[in-house]
Structures are given as structure tokens and as C-alpha cells.
Protein backbone atom coordinates (compact mmCIF):
# COMPACT_ATOMS: atom_id res chain seq x y z
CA UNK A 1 10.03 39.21 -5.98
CA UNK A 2 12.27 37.10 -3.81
CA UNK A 3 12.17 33.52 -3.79
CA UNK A 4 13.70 32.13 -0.50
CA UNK A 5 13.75 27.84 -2.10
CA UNK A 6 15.97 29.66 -4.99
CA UNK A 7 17.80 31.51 -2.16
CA UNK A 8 18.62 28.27 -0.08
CA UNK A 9 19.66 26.06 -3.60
CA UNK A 10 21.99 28.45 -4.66
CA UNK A 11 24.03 29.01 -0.98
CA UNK A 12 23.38 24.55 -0.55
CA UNK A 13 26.69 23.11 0.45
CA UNK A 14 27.18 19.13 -0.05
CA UNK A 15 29.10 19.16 3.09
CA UNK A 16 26.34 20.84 5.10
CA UNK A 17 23.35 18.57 3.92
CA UNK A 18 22.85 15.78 7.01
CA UNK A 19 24.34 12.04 6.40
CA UNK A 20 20.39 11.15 7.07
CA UNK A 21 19.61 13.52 4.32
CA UNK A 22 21.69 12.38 1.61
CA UNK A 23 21.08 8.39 2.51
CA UNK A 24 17.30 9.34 1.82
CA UNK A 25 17.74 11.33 -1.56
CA UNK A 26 20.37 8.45 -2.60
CA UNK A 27 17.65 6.02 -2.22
CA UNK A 28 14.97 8.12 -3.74
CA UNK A 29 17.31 8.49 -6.65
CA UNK A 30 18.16 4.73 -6.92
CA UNK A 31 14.29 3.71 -6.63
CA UNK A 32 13.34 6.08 -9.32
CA UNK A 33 16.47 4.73 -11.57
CA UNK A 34 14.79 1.03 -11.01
CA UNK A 35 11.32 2.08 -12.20
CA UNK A 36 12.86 4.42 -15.35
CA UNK A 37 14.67 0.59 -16.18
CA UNK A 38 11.59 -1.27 -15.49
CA UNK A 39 9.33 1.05 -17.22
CA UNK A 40 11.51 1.12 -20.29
CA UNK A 41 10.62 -2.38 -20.96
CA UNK A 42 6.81 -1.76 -21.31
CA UNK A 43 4.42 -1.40 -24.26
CA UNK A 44 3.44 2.02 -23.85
CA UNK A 45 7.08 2.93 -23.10
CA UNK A 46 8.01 2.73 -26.46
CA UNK A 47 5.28 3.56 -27.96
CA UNK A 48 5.86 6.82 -26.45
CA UNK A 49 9.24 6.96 -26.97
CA UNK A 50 8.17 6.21 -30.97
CA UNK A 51 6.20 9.41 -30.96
CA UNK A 52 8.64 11.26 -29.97
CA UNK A 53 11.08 10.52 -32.16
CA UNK A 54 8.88 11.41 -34.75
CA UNK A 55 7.01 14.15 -33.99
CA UNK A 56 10.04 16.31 -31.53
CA UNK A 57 12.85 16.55 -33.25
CA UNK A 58 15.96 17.57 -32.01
CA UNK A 59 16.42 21.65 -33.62
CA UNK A 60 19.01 23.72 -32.01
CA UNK A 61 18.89 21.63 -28.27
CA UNK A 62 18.82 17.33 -27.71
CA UNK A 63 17.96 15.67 -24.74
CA UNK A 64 18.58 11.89 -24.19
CA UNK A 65 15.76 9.67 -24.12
CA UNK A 66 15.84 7.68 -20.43
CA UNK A 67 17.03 3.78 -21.22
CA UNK A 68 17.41 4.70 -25.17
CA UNK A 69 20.20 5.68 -27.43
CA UNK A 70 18.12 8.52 -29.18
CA UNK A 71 17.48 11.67 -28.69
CA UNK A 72 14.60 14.26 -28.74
CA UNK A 73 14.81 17.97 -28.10
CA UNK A 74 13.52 18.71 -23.92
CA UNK A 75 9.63 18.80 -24.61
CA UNK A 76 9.53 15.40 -26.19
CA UNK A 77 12.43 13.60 -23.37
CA UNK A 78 10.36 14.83 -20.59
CA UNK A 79 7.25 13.83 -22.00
CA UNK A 80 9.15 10.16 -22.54
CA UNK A 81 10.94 10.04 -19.77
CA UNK A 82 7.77 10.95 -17.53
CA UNK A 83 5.88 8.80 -18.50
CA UNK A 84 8.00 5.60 -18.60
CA UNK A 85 8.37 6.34 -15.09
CA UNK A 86 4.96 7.14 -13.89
């Protein structure tokens, strides 16, 4: 089965992606950075970010916990990290 989106990531050159282009994903990336900060601040946030600590640990793999100094293994940082953003 071919996948042509895998197909264009893997031949993606930075030097061939439009000024335009990269001024919009910068900003995307900057916007999402401010709500991950903002979001860490909130109740639910941590409370989160609580239960996964306990409940994922780390095993054979660790991810970083967005805004934190812990760490979880992938499962339970995405699930964190999702939600304090959303």
C-alpha cells in the first residue's frame, strides 16, 4: 500500500518549504507553546498530570511531561500533555 503524505515527509526539504509556509507553522507552534504554559497552571492540569505519575510509569521508554520536571512513559505524556492543551 503506498502512502503518498509519507512519500512527500520523507523527500521534505527545509529549504524548499515557502517563507509564507514556515511563518504560519512558526506561529502555530508558538500559539500552541502559550496554551501548553497557560494550561499547565490549571486545576485539572495537574490533576492529570498526578494520575499519571501514578498510574504510567516509566518501564523500558520516558516521555517528559509538558511544563513538568517528571516523566511518564508515551501513553500517560500524551494523555497529559493533550489535555493541558485542549
Amino acid at each position: 500500500m503506498k502512502f503518498p503524505l509519507n512519500d512527500f515527509l520523507q523527500s521534505l526539504q527545509y529549504g524548499n518549504i515557502p517563507d509564507e509556509t514556515l511563518y504560519f507553522v512558526k506561529s502555530c507552534l508558538l500559539d500552541l507553546i502559550g496554551v501548553a504554559a497557560a494550561g499547565s497552571t490549571t486545576t485539572l492540569s495537574s490533576i492529570i498530570r498526578q494520575y499519571a505519575v501514578d498510574h504510567f510509569g516509566v518501564g523500558q521508554n520516558s516521555a517528559l511531561l509538558l511544563f513538568d520536571s517528571r516523566t511518564t512513559n508515551p501513553v500517560g505524556a500524551a494523555l497529559v500533555n493533550v489535555t493541558t492543551i485542549n
